[in-house]
C-alpha atoms as a PDB file:
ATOM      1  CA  UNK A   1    -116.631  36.434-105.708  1.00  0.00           C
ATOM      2  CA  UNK A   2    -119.502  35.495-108.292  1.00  0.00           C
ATOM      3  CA  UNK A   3    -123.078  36.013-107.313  1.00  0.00           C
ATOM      4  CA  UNK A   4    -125.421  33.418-106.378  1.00  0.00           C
ATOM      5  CA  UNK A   5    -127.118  33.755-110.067  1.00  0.00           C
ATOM      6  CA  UNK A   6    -123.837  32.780-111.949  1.00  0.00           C
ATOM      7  CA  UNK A   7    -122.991  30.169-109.359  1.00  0.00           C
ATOM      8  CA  UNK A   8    -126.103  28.837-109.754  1.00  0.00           C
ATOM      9  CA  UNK A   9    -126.003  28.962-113.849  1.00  0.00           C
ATOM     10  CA  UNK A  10    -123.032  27.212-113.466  1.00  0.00           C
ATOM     11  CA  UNK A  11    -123.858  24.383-111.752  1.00  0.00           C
ATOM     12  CA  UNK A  12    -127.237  23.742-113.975  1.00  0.00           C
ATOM     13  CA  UNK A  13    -128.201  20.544-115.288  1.00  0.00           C
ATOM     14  CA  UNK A  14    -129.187  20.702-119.271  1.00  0.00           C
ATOM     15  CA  UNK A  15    -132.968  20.372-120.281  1.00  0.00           C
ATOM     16  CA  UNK A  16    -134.130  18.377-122.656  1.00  0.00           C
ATOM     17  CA  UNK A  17    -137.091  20.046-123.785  1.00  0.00           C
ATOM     18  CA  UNK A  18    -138.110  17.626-126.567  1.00  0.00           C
ATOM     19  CA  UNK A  19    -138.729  14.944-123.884  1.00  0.00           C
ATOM     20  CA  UNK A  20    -141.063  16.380-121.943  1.00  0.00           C
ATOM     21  CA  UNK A  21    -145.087  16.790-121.733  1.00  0.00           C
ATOM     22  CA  UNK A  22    -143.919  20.814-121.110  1.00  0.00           C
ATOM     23  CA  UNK A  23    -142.623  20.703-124.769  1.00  0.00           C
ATOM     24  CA  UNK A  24    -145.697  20.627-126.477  1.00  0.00           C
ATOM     25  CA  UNK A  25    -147.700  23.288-124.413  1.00  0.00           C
ATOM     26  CA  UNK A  26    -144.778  25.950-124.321  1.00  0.00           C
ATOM     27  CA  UNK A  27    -146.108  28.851-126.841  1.00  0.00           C
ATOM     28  CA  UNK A  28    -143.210  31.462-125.653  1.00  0.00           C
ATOM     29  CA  UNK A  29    -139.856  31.178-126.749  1.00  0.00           C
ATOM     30  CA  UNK A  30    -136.407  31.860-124.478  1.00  0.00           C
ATOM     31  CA  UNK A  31    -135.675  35.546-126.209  1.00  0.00           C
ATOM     32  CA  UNK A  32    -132.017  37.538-126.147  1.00  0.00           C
ATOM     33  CA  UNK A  33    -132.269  40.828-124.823  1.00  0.00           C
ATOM     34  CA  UNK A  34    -128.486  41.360-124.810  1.00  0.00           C
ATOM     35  CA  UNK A  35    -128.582  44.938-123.315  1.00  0.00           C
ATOM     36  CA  UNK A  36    -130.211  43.421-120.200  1.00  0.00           C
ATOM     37  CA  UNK A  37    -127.008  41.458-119.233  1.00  0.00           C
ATOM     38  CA  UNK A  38    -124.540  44.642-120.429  1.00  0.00           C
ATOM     39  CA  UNK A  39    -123.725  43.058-123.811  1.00  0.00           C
ATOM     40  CA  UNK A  40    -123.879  45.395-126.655  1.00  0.00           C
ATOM     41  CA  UNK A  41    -124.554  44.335-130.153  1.00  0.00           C
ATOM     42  CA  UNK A  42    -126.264  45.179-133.312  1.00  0.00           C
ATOM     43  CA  UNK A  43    -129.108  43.367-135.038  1.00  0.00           C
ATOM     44  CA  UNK A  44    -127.132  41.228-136.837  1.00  0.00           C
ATOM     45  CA  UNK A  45    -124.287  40.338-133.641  1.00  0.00           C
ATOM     46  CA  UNK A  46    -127.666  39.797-131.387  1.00  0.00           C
ATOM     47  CA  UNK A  47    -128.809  36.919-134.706  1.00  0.00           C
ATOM     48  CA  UNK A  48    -125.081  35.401-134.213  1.00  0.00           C
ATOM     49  CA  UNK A  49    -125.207  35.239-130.320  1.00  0.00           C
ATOM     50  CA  UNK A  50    -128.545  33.570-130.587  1.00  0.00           C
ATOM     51  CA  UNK A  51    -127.897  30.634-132.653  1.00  0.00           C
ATOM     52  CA  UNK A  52    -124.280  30.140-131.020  1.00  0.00           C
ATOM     53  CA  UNK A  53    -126.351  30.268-127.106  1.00  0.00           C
ATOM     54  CA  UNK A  54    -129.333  28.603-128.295  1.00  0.00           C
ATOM     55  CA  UNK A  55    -132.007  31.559-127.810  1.00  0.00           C
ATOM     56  CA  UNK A  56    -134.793  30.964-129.606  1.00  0.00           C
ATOM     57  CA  UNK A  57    -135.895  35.050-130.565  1.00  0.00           C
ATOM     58  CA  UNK A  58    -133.734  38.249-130.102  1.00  0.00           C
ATOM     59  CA  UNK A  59    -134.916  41.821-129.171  1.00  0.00           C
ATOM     60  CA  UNK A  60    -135.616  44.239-131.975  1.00  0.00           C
ATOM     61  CA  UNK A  61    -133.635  47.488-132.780  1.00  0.00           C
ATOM     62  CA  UNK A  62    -136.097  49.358-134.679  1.00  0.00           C
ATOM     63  CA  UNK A  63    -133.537  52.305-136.080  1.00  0.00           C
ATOM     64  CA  UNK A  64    -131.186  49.356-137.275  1.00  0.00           C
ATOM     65  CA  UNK A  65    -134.480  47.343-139.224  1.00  0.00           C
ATOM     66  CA  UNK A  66    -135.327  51.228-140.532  1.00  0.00           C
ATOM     67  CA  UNK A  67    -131.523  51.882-142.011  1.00  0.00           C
ATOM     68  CA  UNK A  68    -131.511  48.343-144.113  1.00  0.00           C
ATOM     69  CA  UNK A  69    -132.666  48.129-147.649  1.00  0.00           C
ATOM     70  CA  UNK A  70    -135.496  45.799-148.777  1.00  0.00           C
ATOM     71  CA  UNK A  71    -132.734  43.099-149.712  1.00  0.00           C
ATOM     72  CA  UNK A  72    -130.827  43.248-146.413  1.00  0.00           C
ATOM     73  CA  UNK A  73    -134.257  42.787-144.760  1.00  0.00           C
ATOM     74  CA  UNK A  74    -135.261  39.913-146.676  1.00  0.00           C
ATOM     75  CA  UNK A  75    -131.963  38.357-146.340  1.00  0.00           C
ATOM     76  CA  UNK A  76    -132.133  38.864-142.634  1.00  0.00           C
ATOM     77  CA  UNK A  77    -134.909  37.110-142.603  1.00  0.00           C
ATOM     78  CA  UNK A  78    -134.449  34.127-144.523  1.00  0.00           C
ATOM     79  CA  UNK A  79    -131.506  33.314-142.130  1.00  0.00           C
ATOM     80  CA  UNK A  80    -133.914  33.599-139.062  1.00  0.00           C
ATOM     81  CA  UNK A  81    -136.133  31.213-140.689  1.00  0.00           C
ATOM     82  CA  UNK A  82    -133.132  29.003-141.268  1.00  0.00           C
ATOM     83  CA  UNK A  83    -131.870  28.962-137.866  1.00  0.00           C
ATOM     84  CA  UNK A  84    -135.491  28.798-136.363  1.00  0.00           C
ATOM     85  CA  UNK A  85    -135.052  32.258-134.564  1.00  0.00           C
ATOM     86  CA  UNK A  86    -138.387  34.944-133.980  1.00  0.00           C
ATOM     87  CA  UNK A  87    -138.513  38.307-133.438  1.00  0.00           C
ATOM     88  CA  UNK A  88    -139.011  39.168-129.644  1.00  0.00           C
ATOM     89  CA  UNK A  89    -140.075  43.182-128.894  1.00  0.00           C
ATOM     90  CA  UNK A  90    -138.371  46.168-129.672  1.00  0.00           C
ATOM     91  CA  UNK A  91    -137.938  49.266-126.565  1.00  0.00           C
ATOM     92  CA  UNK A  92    -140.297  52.555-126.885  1.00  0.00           C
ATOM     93  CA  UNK A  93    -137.510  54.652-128.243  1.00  0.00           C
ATOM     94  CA  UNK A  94    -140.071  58.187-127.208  1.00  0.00           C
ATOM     95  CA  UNK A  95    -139.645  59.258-123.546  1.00  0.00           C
ATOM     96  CA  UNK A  96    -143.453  60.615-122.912  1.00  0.00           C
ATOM     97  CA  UNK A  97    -142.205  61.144-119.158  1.00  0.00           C
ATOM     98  CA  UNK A  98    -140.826  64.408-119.605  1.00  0.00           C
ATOM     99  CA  UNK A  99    -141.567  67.986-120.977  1.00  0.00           C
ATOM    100  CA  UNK A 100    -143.903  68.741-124.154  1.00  0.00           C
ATOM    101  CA  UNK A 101    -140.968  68.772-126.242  1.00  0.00           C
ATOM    102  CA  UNK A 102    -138.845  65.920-125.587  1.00  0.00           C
ATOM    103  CA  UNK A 103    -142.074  63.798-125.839  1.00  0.00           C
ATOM    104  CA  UNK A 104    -142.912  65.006-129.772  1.00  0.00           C
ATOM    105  CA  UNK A 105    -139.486  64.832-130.453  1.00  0.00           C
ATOM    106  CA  UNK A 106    -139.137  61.667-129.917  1.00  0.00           C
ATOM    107  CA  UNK A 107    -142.724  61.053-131.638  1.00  0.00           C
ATOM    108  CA  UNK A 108    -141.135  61.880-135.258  1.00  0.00           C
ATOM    109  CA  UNK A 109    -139.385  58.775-136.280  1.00  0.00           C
ATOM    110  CA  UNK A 110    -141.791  56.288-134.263  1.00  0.00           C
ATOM    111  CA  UNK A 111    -143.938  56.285-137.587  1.00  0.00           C
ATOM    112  CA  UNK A 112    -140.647  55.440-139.707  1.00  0.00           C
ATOM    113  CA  UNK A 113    -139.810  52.943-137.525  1.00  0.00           C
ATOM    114  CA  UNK A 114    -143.038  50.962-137.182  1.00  0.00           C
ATOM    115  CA  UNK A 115    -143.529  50.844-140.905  1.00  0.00           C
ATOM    116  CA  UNK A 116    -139.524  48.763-141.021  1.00  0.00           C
ATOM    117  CA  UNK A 117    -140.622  46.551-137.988  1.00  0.00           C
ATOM    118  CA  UNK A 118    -143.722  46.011-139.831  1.00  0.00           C
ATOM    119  CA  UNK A 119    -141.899  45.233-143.366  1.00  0.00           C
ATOM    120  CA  UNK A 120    -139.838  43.042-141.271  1.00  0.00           C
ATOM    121  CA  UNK A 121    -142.983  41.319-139.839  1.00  0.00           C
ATOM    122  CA  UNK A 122    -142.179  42.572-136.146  1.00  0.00           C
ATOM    123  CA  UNK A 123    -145.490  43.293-134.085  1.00  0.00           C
ATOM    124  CA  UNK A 124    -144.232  44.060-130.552  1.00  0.00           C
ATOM    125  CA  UNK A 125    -143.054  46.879-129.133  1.00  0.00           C
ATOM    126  CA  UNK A 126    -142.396  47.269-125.273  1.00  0.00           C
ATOM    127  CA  UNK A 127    -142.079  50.010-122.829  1.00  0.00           C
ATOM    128  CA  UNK A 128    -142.122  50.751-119.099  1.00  0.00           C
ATOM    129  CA  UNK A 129    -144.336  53.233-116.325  1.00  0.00           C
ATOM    130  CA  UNK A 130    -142.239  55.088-113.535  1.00  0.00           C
ATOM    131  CA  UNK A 131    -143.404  54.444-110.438  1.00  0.00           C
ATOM    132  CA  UNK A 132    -143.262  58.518-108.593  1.00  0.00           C
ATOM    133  CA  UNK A 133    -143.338  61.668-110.370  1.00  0.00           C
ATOM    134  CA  UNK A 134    -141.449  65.239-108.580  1.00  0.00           C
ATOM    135  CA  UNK A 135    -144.057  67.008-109.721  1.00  0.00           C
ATOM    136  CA  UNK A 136    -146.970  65.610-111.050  1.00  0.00           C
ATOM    137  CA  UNK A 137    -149.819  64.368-108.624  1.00  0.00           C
ATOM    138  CA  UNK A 138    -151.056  60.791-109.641  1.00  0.00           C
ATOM    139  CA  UNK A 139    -154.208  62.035-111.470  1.00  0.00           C
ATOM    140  CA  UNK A 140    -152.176  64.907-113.037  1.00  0.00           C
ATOM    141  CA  UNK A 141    -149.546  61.566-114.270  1.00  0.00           C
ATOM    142  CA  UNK A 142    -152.399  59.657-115.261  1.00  0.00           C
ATOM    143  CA  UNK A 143    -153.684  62.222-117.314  1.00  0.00           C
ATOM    144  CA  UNK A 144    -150.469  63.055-119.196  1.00  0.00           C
ATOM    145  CA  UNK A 145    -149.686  59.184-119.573  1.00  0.00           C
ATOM    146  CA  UNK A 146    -153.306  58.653-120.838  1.00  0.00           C
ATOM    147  CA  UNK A 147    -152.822  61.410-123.666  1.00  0.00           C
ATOM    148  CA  UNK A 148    -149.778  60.155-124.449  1.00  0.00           C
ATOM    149  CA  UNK A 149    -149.434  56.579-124.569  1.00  0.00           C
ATOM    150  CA  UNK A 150    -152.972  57.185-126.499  1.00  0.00           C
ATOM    151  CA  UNK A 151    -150.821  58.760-129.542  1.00  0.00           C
ATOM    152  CA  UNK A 152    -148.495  56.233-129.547  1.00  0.00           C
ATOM    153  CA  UNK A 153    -150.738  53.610-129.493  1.00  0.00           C
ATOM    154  CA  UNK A 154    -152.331  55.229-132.367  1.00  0.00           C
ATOM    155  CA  UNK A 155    -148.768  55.659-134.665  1.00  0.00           C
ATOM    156  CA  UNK A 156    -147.963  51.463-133.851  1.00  0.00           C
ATOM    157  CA  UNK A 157    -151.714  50.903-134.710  1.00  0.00           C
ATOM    158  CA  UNK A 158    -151.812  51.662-137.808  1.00  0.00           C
ATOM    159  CA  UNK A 159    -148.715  49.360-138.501  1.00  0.00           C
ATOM    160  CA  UNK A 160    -149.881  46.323-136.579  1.00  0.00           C
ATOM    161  CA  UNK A 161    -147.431  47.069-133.728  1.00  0.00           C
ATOM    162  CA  UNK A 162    -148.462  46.260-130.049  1.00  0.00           C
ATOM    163  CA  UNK A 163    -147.217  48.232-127.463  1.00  0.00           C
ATOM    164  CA  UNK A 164    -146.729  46.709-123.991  1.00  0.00           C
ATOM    165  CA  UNK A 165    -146.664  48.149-120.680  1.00  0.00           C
ATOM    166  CA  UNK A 166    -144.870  47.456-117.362  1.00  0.00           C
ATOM    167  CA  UNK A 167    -144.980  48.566-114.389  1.00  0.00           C
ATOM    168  CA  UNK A 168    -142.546  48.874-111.921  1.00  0.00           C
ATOM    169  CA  UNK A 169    -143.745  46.463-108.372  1.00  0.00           C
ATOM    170  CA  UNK A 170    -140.461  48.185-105.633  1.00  0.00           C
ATOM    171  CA  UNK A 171    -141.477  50.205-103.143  1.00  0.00           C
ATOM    172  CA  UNK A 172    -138.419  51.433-102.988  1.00  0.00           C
ATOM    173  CA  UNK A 173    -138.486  53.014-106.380  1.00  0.00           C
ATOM    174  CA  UNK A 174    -142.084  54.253-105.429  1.00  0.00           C
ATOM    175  CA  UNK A 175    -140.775  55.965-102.539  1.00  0.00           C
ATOM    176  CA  UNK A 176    -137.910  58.657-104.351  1.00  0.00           C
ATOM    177  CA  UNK A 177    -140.308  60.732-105.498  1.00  0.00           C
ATOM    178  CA  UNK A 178    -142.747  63.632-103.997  1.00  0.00           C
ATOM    179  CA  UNK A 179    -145.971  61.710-105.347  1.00  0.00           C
ATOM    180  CA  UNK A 180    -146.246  58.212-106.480  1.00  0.00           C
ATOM    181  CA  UNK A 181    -147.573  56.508-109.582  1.00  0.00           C
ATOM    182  CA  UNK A 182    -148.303  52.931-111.169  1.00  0.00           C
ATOM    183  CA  UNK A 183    -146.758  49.934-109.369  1.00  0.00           C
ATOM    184  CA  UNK A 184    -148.861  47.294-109.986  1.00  0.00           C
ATOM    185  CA  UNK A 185    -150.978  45.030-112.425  1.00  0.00           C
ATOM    186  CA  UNK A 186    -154.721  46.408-111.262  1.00  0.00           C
ATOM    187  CA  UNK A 187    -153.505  49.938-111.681  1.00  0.00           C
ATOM    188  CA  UNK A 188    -152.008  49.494-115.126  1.00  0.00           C
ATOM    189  CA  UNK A 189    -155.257  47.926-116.047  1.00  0.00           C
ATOM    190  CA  UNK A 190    -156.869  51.161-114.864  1.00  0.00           C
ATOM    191  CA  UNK A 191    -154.523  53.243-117.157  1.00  0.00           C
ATOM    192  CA  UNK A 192    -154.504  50.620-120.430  1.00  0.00           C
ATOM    193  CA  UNK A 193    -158.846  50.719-120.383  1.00  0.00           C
ATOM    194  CA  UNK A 194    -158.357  54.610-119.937  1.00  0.00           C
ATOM    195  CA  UNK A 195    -155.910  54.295-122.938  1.00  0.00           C
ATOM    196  CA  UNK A 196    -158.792  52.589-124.780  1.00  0.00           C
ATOM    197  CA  UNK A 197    -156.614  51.188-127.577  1.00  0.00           C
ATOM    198  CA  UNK A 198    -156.999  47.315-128.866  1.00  0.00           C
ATOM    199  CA  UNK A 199    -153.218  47.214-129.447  1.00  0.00           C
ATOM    200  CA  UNK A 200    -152.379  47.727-125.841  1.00  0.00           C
ATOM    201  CA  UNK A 201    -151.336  45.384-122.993  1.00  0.00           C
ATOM    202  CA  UNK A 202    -148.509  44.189-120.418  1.00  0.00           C
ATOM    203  CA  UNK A 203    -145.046  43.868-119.809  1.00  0.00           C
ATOM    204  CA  UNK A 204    -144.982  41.212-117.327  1.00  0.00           C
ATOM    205  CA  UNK A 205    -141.666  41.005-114.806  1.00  0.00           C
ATOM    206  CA  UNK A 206    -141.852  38.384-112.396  1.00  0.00           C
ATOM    207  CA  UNK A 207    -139.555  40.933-110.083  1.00  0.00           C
ATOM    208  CA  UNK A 208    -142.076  43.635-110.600  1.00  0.00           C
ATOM    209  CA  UNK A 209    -144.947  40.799-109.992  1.00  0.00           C
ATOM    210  CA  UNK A 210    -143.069  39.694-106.359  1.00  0.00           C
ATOM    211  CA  UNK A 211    -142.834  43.064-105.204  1.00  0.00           C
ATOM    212  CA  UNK A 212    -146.342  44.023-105.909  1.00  0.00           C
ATOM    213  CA  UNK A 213    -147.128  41.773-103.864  1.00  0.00           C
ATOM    214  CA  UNK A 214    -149.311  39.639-106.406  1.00  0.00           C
ATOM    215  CA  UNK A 215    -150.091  36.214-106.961  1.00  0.00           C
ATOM    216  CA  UNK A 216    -150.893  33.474-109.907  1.00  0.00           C
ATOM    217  CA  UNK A 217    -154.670  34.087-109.257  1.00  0.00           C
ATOM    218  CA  UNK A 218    -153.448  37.710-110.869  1.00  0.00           C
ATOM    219  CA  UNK A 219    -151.861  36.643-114.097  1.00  0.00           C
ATOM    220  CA  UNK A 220    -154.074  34.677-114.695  1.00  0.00           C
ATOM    221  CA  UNK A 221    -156.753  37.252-115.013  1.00  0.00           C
ATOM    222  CA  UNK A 222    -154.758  38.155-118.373  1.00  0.00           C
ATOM    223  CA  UNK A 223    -154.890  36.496-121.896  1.00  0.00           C
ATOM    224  CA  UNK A 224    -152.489  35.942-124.473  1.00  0.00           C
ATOM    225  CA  UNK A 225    -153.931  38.831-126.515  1.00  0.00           C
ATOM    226  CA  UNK A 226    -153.137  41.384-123.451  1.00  0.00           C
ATOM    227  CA  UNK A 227    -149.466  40.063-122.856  1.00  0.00           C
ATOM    228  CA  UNK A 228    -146.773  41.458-125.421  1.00  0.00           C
ATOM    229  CA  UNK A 229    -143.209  40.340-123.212  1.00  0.00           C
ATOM    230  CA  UNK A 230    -142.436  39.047-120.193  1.00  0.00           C
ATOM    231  CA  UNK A 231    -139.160  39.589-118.662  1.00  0.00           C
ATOM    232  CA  UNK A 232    -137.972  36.542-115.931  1.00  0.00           C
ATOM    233  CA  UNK A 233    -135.740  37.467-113.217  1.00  0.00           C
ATOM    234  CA  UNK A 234    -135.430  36.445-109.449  1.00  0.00           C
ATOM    235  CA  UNK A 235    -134.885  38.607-106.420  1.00  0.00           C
ATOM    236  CA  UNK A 236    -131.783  38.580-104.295  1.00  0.00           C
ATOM    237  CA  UNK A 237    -132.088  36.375-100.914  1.00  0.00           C
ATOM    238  CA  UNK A 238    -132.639  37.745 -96.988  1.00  0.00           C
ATOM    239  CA  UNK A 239    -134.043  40.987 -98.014  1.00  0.00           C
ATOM    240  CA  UNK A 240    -138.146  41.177 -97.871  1.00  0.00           C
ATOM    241  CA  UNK A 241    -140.220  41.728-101.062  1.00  0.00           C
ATOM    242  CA  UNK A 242    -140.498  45.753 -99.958  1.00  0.00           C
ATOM    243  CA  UNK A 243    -137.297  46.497 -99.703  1.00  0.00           C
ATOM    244  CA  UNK A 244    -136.172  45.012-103.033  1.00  0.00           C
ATOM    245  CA  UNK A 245    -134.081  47.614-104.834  1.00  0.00           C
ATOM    246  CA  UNK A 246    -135.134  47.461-109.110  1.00  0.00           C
ATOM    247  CA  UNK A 247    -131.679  47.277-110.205  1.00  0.00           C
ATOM    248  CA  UNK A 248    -130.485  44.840-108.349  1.00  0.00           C
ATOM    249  CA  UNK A 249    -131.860  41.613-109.177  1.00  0.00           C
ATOM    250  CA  UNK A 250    -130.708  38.183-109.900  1.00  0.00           C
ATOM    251  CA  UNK A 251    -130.468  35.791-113.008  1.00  0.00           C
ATOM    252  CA  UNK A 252    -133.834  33.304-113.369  1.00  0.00           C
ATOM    253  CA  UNK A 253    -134.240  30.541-110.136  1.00  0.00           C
ATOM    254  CA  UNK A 254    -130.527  31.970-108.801  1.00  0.00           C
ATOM    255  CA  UNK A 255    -132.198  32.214-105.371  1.00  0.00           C
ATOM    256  CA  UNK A 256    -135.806  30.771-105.549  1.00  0.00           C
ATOM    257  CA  UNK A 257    -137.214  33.780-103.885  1.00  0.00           C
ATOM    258  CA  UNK A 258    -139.902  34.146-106.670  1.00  0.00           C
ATOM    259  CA  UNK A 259    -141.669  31.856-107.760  1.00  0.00           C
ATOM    260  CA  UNK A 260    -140.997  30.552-111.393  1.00  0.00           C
ATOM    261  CA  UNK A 261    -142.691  27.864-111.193  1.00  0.00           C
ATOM    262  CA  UNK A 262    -146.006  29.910-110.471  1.00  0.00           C
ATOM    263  CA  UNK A 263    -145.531  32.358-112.662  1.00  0.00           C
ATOM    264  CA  UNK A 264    -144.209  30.325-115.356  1.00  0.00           C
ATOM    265  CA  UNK A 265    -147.472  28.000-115.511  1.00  0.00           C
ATOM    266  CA  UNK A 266    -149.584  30.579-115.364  1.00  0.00           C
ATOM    267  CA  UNK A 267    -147.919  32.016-118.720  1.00  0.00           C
ATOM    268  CA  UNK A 268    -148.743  28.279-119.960  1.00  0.00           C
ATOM    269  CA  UNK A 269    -151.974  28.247-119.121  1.00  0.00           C
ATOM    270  CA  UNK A 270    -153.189  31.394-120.871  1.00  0.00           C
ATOM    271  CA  UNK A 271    -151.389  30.486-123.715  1.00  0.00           C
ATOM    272  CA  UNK A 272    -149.021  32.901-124.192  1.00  0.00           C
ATOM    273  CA  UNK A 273    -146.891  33.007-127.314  1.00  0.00           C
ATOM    274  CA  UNK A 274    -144.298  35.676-126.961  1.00  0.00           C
ATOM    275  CA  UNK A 275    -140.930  36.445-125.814  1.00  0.00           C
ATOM    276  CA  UNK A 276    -139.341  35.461-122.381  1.00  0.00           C
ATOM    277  CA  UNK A 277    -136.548  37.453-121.536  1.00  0.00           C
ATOM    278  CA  UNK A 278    -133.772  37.922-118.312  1.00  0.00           C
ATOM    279  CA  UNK A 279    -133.284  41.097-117.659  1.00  0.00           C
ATOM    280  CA  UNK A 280    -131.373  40.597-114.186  1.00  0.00           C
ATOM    281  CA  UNK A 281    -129.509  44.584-113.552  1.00  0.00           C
ATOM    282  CA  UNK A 282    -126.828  42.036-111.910  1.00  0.00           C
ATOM    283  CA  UNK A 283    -123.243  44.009-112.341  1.00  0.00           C
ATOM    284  CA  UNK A 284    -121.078  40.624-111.871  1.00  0.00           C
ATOM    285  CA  UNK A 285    -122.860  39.011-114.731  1.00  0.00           C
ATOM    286  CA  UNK A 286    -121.972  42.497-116.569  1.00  0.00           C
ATOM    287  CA  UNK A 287    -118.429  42.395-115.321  1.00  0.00           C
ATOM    288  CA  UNK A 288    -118.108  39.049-117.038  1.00  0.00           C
ATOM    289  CA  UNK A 289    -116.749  38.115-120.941  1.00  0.00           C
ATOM    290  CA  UNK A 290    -119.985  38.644-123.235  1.00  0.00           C
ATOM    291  CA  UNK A 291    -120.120  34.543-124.548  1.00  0.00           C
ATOM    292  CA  UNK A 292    -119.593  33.865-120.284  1.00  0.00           C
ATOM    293  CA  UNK A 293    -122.982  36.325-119.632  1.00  0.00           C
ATOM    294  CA  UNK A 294    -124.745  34.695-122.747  1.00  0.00           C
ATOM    295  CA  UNK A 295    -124.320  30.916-121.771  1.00  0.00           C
ATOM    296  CA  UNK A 296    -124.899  31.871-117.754  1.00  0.00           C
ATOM    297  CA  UNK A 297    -127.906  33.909-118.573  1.00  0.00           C
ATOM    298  CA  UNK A 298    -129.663  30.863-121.685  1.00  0.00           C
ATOM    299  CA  UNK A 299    -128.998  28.662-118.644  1.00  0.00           C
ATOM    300  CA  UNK A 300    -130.418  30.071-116.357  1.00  0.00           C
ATOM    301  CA  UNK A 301    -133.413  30.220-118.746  1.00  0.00           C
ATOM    302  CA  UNK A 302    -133.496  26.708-119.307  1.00  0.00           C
ATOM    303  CA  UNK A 303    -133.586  26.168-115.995  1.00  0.00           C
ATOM    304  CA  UNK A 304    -136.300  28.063-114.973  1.00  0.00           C
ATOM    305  CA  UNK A 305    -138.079  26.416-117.900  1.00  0.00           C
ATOM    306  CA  UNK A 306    -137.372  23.175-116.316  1.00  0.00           C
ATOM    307  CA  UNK A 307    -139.797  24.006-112.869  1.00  0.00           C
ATOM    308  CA  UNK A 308    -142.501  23.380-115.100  1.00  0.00           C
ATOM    309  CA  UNK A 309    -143.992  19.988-114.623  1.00  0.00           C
END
């Protein structure tokens, strides 16, 4: 049996985005992050999938952009600029959550890479906060992310790079570990003015919003400049907002437990100009074909889009 977010990007009616007011205040563009929805594909397959579904940006693979040659590059991106598609973000590939070692490991090629997304005019770069630690008290976490996320901020800096936080809103995440951490938008404020670094700001989820309990008053506290991708998902029906598990979530307005429309025109009215991504965790959108999971998931997105009056 499907889920209630393909059945419901089945049965969705087509928006015509040219014909309405919306059209000519949206900034942000519908972006592919293929992973999200268990499709795997390279830079160029993730192009291809995008102009076949209609997505107007794809996620960035940073290693990929480093391995091509200054022709491929430019090639690349005179066929983006053909088909009308933008860059969206590229994923943190250095995992500052663990030991000393893993974390300057994985600091090596992060200047490599931000020099090819820069070449390649890419200037967003997203990662995400863990809500407990096993071992680490919350100052103790803060601390270590603060040092941290500080020298990566520093490597993307110096490339033009933003790098974009998000926290993670279940409680039931929060709860698996001996001492808690981040799980909302007024304590990852706390840790980017800590941070200190002008090319730091969100990752906005409206999942992670609903279960943090937050409202449109609170994203609209934010600016363009502070927001570097938003992910749009909805929550699965009858359970309450604290005991929503994080990966387990439904495709965009499946349900209507969160609300879109809310968040969607508060993204509107600060302007925002990124990427808008799903990033449901929903296995039987997973389990299907990869062109079935890339038209349910676009419409979906258009959907959502259409709450907007």
């Amino acid at each position: 049996m499907l889920s209630s977010s393909v059945m419901a990007a089945a049965t969705i009616v087509p928006l015509d985005l040219k014909s309405s007011t919306y059209a000519d205040q949206r900034k942000f563009t519908i972006s592919l992050n293929a992973g999200s929805i268990g499709v795997k594909a390279s830079q160029q397959e993730l192009f291809n999938m995008a102009v076949k579904h209609g997505f107007e940006a794809i996620n960035v693979q940073a290693a990929e952009l480093a391995s091509m040659s200054h022709e491929e590059v430019k090639a690349f991106l005179k066929n983006m600029e053909f088909k009308k598609i933008k860059w969206g973000s590229a994923t943190l590939p250095v995992d500052f959550r663990k030991d000393k070692s893993t974390f300057q490991e994985g600091l090596k090629p992060l200047p490599e890479y931000a020099r090819a997304m820069q070449r390649a005019g890419v200037d967003r770069m997203n990662t995400w906060i863990l809500s407990f630690d096993h071992s680490l008290t919350y100052l103790q976490n803060f601390k270590q992310h603060t040092s941290r996320l500080r020298e990566v901020a520093d490597i993307l800096n110096d490339h033009g790079v933003r790098l974009g936080l998000e926290y993670v809103g279940p409680r039931t995440l929060q709860a698996i570990g001996k001492f808690s951490f981040i799980r909302t938008m007024a304590e990852t404020k706390e840790l980017i003015a800590e941070i200190d670094r002008p090319n730091l700001g969100f990752v906005l989820d409206s999942f992670h919003w609903y279960c943090a309990g937050e409202t449109k008053e609170d994203l609209l506290t934010l600016t363009n400049q502070e927001i570097v991708a938003v992910d749009l998902n909805d929550a699965r029906a009858g359970i309450p907002a604290d005991e929503q598990i994080d990966g387990k979530r439904e495709l965009p307005s499946a349900t209507g437990v969160i609300d879109l429309k809310a968040f969607l025109s508060s993204l509107i009215s600060i302007g925002y100009d990124g990427p808008v991504r799903a990033e449901p965790f929903n296995q039987p959108l997973r389990d299907m074909d990869d062109d079935d999971a890339l038209s349910a998931t676009y419409k979906a997105m258009k959907e959502s889009f259409n709450l907007i009056e």
